[in-house]
PDB file of N, CA and C in Angstrom:
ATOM      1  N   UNK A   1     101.943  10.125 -45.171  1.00  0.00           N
ATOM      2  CA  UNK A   1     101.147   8.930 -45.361  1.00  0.00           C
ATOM      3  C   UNK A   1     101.456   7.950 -44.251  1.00  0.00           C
ATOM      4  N   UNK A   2     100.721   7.243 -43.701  1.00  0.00           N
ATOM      5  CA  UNK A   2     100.661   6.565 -42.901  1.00  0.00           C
ATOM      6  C   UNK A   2     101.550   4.887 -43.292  1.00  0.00           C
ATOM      7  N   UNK A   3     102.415   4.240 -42.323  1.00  0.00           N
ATOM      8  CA  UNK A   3     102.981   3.377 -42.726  1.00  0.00           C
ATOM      9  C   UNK A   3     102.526   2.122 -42.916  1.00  0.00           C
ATOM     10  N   UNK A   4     101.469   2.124 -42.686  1.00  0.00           N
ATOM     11  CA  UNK A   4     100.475   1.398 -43.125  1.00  0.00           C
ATOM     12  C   UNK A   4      99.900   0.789 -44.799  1.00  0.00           C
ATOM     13  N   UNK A   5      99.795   2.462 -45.275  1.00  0.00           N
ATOM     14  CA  UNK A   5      99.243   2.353 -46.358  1.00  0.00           C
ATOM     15  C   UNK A   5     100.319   2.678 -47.090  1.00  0.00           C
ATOM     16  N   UNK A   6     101.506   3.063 -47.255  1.00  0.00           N
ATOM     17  CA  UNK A   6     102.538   2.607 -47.699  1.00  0.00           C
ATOM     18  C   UNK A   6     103.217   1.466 -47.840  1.00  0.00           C
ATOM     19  N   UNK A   7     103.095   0.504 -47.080  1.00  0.00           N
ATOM     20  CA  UNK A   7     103.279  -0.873 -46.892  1.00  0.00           C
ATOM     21  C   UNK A   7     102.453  -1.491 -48.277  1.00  0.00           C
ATOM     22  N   UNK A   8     101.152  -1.184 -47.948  1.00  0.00           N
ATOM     23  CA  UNK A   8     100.041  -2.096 -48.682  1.00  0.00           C
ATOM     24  C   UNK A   8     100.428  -1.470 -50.146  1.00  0.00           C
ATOM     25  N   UNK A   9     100.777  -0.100 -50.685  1.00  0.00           N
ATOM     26  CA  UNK A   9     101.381   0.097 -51.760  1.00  0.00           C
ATOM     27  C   UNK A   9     101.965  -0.718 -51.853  1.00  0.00           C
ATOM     28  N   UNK A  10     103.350  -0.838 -51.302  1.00  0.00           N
ATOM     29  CA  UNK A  10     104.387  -1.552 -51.962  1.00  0.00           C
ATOM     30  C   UNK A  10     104.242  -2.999 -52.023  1.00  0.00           C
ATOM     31  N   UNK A  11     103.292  -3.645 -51.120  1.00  0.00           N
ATOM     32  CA  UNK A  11     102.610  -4.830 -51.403  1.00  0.00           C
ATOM     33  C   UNK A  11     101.908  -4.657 -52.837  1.00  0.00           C
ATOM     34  N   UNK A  12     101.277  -4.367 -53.529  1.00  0.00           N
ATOM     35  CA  UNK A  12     100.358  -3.859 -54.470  1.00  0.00           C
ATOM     36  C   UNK A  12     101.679  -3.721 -55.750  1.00  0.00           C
ATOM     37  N   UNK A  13     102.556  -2.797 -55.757  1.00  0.00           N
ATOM     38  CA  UNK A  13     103.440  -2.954 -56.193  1.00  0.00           C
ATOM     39  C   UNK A  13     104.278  -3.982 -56.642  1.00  0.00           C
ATOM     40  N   UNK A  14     104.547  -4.876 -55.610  1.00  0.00           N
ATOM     41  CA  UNK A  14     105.310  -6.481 -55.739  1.00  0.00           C
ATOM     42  C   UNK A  14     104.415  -7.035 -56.531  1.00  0.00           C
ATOM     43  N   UNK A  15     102.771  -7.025 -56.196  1.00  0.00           N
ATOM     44  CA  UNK A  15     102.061  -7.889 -57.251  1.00  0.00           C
ATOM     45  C   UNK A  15     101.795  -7.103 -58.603  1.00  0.00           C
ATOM     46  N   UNK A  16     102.592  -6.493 -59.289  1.00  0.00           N
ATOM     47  CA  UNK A  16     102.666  -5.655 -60.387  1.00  0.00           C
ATOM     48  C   UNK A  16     101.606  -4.406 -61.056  1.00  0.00           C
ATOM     49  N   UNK A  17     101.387  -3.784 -60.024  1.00  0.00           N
ATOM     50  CA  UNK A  17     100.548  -2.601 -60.028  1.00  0.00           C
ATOM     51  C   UNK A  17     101.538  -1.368 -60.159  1.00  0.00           C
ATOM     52  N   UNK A  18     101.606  -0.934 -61.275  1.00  0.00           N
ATOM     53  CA  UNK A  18     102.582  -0.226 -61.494  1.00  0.00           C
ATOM     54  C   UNK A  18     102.047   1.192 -61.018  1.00  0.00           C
ATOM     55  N   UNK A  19     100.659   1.661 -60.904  1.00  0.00           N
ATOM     56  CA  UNK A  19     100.445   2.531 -60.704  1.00  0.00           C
ATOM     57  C   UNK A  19     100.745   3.009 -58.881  1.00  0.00           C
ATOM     58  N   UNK A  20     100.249   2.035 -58.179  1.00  0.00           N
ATOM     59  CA  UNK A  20     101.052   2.081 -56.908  1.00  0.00           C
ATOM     60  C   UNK A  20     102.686   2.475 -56.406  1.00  0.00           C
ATOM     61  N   UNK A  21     102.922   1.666 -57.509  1.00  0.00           N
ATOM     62  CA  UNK A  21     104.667   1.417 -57.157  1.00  0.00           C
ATOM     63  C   UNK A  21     105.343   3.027 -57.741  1.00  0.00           C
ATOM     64  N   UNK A  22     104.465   4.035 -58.713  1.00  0.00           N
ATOM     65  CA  UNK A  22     104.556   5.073 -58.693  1.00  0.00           C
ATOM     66  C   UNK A  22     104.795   6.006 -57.930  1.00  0.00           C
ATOM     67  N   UNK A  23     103.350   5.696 -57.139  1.00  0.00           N
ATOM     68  CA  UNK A  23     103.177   6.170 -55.866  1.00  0.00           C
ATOM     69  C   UNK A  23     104.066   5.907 -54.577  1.00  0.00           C
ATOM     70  N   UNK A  24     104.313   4.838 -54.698  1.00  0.00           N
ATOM     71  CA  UNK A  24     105.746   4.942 -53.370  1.00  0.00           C
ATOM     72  C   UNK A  24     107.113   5.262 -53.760  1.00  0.00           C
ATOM     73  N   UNK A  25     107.228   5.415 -55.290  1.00  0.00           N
ATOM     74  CA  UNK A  25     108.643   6.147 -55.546  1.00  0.00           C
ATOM     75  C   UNK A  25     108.140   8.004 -55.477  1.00  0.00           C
ATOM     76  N   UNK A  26     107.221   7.948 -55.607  1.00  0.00           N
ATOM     77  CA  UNK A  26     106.510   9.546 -55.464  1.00  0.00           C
ATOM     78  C   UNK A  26     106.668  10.247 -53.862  1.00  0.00           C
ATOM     79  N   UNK A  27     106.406   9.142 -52.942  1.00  0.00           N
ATOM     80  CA  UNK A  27     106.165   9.474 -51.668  1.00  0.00           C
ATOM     81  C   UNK A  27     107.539   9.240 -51.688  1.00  0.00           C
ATOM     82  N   UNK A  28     108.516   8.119 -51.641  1.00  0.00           N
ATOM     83  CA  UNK A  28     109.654   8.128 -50.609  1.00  0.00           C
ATOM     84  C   UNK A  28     110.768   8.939 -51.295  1.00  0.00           C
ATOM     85  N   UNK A  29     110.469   9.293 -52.955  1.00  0.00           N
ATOM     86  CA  UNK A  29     111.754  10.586 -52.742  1.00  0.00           C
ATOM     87  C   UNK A  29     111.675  11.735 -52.196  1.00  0.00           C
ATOM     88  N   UNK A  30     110.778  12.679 -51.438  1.00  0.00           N
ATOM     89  CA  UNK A  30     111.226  13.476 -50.904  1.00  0.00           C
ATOM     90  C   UNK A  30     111.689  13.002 -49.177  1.00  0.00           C
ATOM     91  N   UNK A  31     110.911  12.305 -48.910  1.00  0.00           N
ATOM     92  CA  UNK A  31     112.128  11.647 -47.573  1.00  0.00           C
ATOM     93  C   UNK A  31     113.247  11.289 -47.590  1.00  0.00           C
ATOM     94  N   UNK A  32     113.293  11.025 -49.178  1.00  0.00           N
ATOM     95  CA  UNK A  32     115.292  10.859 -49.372  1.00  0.00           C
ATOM     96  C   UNK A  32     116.432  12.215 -49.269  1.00  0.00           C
ATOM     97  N   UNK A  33     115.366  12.812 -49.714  1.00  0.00           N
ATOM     98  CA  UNK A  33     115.980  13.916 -50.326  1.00  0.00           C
ATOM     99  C   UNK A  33     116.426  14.751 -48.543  1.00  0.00           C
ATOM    100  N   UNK A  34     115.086  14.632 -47.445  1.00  0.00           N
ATOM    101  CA  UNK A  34     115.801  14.977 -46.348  1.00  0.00           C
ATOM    102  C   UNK A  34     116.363  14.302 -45.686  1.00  0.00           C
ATOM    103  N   UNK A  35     116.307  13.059 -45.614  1.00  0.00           N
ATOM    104  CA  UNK A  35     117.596  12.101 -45.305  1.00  0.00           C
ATOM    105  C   UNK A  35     118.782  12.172 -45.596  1.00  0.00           C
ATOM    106  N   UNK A  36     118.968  12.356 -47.120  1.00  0.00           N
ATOM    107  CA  UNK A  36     120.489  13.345 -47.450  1.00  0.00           C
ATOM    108  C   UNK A  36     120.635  14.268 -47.082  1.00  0.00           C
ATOM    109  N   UNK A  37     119.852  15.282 -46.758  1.00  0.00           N
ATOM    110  CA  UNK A  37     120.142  16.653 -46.646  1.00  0.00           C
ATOM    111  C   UNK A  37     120.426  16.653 -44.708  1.00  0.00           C
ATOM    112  N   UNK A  38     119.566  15.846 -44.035  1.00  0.00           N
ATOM    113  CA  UNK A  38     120.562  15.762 -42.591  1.00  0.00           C
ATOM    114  C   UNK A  38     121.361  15.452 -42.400  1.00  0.00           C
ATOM    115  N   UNK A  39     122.052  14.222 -43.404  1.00  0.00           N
ATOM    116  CA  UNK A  39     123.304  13.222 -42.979  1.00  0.00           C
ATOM    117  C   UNK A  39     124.330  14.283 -43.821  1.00  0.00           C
ATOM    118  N   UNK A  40     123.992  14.825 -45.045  1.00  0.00           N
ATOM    119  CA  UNK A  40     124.828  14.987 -45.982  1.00  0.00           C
ATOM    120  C   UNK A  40     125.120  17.043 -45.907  1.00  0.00           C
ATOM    121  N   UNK A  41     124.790  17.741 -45.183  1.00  0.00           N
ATOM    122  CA  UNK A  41     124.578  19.244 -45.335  1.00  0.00           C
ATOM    123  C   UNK A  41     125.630  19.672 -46.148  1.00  0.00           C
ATOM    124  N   UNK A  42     126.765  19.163 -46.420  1.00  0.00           N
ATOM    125  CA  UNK A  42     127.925  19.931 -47.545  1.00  0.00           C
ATOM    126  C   UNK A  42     127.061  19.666 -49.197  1.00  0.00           C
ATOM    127  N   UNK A  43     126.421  18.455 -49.090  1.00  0.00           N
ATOM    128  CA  UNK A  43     126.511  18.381 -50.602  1.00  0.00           C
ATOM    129  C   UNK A  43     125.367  19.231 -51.246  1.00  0.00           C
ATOM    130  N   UNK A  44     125.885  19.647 -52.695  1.00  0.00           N
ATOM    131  CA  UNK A  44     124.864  20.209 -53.110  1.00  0.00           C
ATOM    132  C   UNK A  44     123.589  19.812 -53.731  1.00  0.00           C
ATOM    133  N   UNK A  45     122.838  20.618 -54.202  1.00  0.00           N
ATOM    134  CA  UNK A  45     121.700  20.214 -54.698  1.00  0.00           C
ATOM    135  C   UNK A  45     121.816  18.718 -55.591  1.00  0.00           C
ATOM    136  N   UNK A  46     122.819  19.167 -56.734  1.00  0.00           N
ATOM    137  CA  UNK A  46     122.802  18.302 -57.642  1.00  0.00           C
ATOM    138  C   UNK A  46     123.613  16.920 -57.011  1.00  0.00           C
ATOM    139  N   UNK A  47     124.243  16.730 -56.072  1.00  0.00           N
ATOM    140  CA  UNK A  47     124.653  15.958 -55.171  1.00  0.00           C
ATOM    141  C   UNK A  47     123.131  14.828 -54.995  1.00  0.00           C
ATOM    142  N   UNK A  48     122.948  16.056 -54.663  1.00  0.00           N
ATOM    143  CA  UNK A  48     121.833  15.183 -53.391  1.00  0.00           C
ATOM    144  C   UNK A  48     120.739  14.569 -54.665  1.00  0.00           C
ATOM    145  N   UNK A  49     120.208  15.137 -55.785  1.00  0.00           N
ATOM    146  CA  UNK A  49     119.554  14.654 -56.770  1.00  0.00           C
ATOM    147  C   UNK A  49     120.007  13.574 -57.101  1.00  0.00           C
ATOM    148  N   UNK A  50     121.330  13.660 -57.682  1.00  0.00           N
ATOM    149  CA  UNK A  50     122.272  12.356 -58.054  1.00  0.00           C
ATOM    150  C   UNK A  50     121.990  11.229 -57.250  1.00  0.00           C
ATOM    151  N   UNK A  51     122.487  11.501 -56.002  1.00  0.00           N
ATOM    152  CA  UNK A  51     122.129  10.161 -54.469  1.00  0.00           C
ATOM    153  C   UNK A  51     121.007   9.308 -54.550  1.00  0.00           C
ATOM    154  N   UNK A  52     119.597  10.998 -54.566  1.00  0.00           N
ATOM    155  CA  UNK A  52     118.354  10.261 -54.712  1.00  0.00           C
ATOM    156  C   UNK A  52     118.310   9.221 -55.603  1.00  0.00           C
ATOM    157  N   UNK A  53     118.411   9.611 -56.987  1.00  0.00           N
ATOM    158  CA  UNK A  53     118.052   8.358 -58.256  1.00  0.00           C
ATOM    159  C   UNK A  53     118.961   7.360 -57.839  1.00  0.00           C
ATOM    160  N   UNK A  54     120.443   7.573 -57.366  1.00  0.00           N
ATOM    161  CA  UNK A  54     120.883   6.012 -56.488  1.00  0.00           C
ATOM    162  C   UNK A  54     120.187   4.925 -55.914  1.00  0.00           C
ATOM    163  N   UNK A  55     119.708   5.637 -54.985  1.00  0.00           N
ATOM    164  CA  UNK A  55     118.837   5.170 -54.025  1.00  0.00           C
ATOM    165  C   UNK A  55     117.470   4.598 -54.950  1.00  0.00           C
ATOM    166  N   UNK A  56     116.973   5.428 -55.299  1.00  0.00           N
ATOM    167  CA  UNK A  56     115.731   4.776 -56.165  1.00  0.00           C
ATOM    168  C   UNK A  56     116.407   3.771 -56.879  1.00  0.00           C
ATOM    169  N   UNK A  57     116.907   3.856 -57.930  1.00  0.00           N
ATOM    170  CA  UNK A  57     117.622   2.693 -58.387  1.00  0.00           C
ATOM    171  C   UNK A  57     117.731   1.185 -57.736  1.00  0.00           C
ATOM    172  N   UNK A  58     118.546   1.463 -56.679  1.00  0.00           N
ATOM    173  CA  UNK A  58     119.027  -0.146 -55.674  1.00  0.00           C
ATOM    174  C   UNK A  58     117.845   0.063 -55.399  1.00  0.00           C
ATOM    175  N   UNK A  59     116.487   0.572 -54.768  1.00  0.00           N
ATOM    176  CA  UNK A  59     115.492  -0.236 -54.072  1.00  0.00           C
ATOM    177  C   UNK A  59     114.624  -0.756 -55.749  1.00  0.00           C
ATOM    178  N   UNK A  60     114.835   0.089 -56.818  1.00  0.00           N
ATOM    179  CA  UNK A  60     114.081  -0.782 -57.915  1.00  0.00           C
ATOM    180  C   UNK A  60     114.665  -2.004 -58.174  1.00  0.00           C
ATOM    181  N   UNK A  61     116.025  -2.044 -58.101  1.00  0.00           N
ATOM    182  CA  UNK A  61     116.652  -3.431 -58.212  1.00  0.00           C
ATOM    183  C   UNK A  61     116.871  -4.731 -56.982  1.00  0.00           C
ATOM    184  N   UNK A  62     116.539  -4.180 -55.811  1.00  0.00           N
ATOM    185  CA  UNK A  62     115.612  -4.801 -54.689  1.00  0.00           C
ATOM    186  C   UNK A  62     114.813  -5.318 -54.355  1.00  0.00           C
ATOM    187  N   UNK A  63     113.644  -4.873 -54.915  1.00  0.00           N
ATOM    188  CA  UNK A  63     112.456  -4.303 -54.311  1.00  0.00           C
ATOM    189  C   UNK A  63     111.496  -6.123 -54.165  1.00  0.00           C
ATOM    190  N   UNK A  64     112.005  -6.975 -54.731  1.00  0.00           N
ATOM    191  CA  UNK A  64     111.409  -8.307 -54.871  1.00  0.00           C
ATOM    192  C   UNK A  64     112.077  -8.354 -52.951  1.00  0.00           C
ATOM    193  N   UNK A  65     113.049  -8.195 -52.488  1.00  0.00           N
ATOM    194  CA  UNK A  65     113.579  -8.534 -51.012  1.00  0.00           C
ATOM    195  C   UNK A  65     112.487  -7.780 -50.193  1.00  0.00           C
ATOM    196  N   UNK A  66     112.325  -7.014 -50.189  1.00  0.00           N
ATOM    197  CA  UNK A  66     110.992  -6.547 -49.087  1.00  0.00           C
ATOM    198  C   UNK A  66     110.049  -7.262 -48.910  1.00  0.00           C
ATOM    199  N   UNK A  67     110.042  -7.202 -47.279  1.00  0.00           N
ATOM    200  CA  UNK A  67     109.241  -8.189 -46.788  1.00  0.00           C
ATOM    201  C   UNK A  67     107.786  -7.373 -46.702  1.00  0.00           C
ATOM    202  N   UNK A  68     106.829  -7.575 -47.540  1.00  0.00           N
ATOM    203  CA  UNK A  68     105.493  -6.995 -46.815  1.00  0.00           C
ATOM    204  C   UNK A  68     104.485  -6.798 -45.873  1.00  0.00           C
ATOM    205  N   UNK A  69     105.437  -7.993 -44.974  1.00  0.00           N
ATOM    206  CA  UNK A  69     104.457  -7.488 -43.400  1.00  0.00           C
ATOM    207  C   UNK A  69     105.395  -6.712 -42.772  1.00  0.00           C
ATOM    208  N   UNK A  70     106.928  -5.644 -43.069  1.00  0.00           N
ATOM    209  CA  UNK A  70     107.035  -5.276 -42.009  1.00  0.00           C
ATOM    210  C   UNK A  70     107.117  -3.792 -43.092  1.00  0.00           C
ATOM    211  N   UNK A  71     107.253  -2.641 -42.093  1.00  0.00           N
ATOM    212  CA  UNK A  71     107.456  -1.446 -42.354  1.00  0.00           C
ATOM    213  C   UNK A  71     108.003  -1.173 -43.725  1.00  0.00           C
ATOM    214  N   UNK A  72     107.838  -0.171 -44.884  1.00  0.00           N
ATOM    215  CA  UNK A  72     108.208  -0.312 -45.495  1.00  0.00           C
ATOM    216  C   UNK A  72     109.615   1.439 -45.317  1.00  0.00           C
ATOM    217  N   UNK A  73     109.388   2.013 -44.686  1.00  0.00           N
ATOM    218  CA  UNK A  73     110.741   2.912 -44.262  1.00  0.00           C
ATOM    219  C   UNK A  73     111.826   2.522 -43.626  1.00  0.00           C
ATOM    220  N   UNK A  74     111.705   1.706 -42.949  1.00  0.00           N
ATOM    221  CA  UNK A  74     113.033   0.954 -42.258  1.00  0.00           C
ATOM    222  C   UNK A  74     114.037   0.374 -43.759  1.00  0.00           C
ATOM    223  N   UNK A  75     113.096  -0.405 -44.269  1.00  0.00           N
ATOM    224  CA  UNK A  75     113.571  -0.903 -45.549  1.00  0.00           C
ATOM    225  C   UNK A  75     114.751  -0.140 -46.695  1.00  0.00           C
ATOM    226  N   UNK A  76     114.131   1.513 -47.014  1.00  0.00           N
ATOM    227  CA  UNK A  76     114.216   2.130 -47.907  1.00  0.00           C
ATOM    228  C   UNK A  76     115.399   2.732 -46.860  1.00  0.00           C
ATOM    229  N   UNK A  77     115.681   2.961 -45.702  1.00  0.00           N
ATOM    230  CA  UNK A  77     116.312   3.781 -44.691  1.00  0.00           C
ATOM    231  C   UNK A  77     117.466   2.944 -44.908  1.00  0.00           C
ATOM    232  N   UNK A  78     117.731   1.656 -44.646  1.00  0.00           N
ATOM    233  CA  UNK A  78     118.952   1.141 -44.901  1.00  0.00           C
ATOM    234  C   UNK A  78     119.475   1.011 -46.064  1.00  0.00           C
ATOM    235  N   UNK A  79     118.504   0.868 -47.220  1.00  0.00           N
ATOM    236  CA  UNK A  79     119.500   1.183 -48.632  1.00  0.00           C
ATOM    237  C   UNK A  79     120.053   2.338 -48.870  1.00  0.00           C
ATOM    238  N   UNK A  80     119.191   3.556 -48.592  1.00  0.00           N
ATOM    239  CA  UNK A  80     119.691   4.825 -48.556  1.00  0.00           C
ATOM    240  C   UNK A  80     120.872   5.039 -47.692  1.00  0.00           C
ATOM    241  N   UNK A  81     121.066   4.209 -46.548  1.00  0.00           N
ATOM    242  CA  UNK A  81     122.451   4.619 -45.669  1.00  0.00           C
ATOM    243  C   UNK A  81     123.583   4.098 -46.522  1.00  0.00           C
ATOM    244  N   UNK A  82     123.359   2.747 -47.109  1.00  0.00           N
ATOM    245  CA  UNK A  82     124.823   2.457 -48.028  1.00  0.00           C
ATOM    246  C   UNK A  82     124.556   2.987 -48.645  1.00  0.00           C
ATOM    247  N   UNK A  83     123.876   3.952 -49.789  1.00  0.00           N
ATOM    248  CA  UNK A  83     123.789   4.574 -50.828  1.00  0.00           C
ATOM    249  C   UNK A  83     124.719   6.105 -50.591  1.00  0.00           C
ATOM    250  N   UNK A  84     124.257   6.575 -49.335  1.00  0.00           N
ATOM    251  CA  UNK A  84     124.405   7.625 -48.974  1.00  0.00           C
ATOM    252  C   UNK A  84     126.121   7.717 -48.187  1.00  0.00           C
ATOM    253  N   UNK A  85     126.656   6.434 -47.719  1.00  0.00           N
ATOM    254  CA  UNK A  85     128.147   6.422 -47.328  1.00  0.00           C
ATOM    255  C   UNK A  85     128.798   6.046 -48.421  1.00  0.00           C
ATOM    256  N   UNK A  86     128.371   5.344 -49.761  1.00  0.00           N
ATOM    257  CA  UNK A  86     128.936   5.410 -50.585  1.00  0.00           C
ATOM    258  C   UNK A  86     129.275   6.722 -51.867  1.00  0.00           C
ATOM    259  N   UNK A  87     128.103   7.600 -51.500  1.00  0.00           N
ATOM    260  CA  UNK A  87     128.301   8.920 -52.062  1.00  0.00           C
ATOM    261  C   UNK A  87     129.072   9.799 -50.945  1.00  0.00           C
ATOM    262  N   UNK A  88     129.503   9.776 -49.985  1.00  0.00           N
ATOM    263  CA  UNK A  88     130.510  10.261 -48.959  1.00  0.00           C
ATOM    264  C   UNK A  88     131.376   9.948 -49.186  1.00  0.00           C
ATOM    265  N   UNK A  89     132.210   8.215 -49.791  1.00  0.00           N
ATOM    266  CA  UNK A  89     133.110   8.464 -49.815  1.00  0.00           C
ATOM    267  C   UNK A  89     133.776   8.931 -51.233  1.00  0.00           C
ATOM    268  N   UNK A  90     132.750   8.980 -52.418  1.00  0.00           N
ATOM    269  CA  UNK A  90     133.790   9.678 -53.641  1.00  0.00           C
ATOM    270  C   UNK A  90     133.512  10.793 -53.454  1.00  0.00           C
ATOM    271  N   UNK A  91     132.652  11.836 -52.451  1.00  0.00           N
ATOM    272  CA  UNK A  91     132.671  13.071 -52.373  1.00  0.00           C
ATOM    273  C   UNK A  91     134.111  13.438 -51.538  1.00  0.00           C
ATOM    274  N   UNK A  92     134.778  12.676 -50.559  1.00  0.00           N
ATOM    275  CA  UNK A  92     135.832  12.763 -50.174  1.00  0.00           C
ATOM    276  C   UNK A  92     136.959  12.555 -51.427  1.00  0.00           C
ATOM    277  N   UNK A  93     136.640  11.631 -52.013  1.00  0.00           N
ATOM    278  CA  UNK A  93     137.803  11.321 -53.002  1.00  0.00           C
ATOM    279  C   UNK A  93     138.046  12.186 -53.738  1.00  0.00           C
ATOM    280  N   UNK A  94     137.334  13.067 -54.310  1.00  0.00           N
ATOM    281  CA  UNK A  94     136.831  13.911 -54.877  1.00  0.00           C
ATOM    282  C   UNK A  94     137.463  14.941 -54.485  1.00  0.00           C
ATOM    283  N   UNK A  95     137.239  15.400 -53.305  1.00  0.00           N
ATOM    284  CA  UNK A  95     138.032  16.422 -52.774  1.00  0.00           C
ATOM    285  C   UNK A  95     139.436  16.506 -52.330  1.00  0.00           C
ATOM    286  N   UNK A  96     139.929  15.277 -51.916  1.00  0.00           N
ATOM    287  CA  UNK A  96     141.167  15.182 -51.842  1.00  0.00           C
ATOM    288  C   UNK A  96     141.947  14.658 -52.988  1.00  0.00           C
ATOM    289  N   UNK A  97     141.496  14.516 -54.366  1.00  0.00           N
ATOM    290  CA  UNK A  97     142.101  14.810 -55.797  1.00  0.00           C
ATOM    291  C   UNK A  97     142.078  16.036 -56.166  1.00  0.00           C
ATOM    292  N   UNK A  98     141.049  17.335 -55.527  1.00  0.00           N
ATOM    293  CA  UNK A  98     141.627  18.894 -56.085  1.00  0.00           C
ATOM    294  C   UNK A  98     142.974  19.000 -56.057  1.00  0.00           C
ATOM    295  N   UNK A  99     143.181  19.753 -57.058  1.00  0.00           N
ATOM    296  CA  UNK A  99     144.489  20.378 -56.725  1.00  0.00           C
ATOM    297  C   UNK A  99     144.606  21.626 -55.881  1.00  0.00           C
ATOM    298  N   UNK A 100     145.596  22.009 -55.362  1.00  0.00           N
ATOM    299  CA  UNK A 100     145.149  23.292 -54.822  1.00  0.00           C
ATOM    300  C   UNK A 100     146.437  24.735 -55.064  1.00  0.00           C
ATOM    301  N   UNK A 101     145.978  25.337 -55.764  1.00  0.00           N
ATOM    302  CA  UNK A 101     147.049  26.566 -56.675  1.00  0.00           C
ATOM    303  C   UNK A 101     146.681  27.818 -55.466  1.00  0.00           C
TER     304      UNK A 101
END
């Protein structure tokens, strides 16, 4: 979809069109999903599912901060990066609490 008309969704969205705002949680989770999957290649599926609804989450609890004249992927790209270093680091923690027999 063009970033254009993703924009004007999530404009549409802010003014409480829920059926829109569907539509851009429809469109931008599978770009999450390869956004984790480039930054993130160890984690697994259910990893990366988990992350996603993160991510959806903070931009639903956001989503009033988006500015509607500018891009709306830049936007979703930086919540997903703290979303996504914060699931890096309990996947580390995580691993360096195994035990190892």
């Amino acid at each position: 979809m063009a970033p254009a008309k993703l924009q004007a969704l999530m404009r549409a969205a802010q003014a409480g069109d829920m059926r829109a705002y569907e539509s851009v949680l429809r469109i931008i989770t599978p770009k999450l999903r390869q956004l984790i999957r480039g930054q993130r290649p160890f984690f697994s599926a259910e990893e990366i599912e988990d992350l996603v609804q993160e991510i959806l989450l903070s931009v639903h609890a956001v989503r009033a901060t988006y500015d509607p004249n500018r891009a709306l992927m830049p936007w979703v790209s930086t919540i997903a990066h703290s979303r996504i270093a914060d699931g890096a680091r309990r996947y580390y923690r995580g691993k360096a609490q195994e035990i190892q027999m």
